[in-house]
Protein backbone atom coordinates (compact mmCIF):
# COMPACT_ATOMS: atom_id res chain seq x y z
CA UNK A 1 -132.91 -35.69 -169.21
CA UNK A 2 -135.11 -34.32 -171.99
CA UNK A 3 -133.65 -36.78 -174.19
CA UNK A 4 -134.88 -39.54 -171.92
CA UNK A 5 -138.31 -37.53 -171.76
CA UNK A 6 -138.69 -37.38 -175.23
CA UNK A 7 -137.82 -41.22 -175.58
CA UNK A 8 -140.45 -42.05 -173.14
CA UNK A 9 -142.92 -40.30 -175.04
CA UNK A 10 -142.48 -42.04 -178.09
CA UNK A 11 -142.16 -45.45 -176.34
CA UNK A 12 -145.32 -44.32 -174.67
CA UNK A 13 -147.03 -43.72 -177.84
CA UNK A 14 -146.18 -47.11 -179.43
CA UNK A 15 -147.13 -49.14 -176.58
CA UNK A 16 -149.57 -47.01 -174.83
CA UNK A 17 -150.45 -46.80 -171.47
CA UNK A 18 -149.15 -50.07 -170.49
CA UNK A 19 -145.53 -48.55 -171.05
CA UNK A 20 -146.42 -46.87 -167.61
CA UNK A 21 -148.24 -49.54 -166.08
CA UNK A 22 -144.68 -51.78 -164.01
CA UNK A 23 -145.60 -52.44 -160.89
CA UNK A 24 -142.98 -53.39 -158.34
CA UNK A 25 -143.62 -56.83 -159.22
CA UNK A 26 -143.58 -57.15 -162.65
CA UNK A 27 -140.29 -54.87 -162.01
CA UNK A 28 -138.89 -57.70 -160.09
CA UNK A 29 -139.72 -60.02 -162.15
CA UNK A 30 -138.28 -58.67 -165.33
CA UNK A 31 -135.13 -58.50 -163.20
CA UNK A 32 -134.67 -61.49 -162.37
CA UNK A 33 -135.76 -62.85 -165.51
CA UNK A 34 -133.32 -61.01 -167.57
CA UNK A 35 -129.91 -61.85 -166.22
CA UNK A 36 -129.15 -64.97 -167.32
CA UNK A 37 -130.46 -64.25 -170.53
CA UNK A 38 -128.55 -61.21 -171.77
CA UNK A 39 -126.81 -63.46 -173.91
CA UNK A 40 -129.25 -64.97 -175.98
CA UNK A 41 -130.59 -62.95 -178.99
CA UNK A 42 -133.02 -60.01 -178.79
CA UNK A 43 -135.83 -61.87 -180.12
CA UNK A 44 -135.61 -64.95 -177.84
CA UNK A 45 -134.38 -63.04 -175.12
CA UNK A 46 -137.41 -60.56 -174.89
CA UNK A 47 -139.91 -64.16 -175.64
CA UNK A 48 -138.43 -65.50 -172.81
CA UNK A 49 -138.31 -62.21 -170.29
CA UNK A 50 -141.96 -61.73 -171.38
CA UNK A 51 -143.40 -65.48 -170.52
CA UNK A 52 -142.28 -64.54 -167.03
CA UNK A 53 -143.09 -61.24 -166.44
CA UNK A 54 -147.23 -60.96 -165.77
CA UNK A 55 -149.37 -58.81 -168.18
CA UNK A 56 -146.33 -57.93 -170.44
CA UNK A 57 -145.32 -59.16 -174.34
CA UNK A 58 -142.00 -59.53 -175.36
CA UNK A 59 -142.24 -55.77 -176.83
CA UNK A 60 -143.50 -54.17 -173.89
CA UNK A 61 -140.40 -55.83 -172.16
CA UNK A 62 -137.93 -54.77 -174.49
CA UNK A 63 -139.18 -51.32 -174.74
CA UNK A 64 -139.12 -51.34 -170.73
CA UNK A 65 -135.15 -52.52 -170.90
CA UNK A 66 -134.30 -49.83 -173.44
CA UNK A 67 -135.85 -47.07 -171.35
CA UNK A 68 -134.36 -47.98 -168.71
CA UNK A 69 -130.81 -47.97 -170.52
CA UNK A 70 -131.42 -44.96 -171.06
CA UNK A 71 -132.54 -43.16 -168.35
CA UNK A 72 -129.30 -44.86 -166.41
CA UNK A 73 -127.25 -43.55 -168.94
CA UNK A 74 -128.41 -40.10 -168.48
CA UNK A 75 -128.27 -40.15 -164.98
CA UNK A 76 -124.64 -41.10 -164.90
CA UNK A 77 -123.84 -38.07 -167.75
CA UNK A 78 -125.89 -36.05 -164.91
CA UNK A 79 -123.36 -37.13 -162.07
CA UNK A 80 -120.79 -36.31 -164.40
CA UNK A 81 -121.80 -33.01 -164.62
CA UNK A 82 -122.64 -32.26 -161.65
């Protein structure tokens, strides 16, 4: 978990606030907009999630995907521990 912490922070500090800032609906959105693109090329792919995802740019959307990576990955190391 403090490796996810400490990732955040970072994230956090290249972004700013907006890093914070998902609401349930932008959430949502990313979701849904991110499936059938998983295949494409990180550049595009982020362009793409971004156009349809209100008030974020395609860095604030892939920064959002790779925290979220991560703090699923370290939850699952956490069940395995547990």
């Amino acid at each position: 978990m403090r490796r996810a912490q400490a990732c955040a922070g970072v994230m956090h500090n290249l972004l700013g606030p907006s890093l914070r800032a998902w609401s349930a609906r932008q959430e949502k959105q990313f979701r849904k907009a991110l499936g059938p693109l998983l295949g494409l090329p990180p550049k595009e792919r982020w362009r793409l999630v971004a156009e349809k995802v209100e008030g974020k740019d395609h860095r604030e959307c892939a920064a959002h995907y790779k925290l979220q990576q991560i703090l699923e990955r370290e939850a699952a190391e956490g069940k395995k521990d547990a």
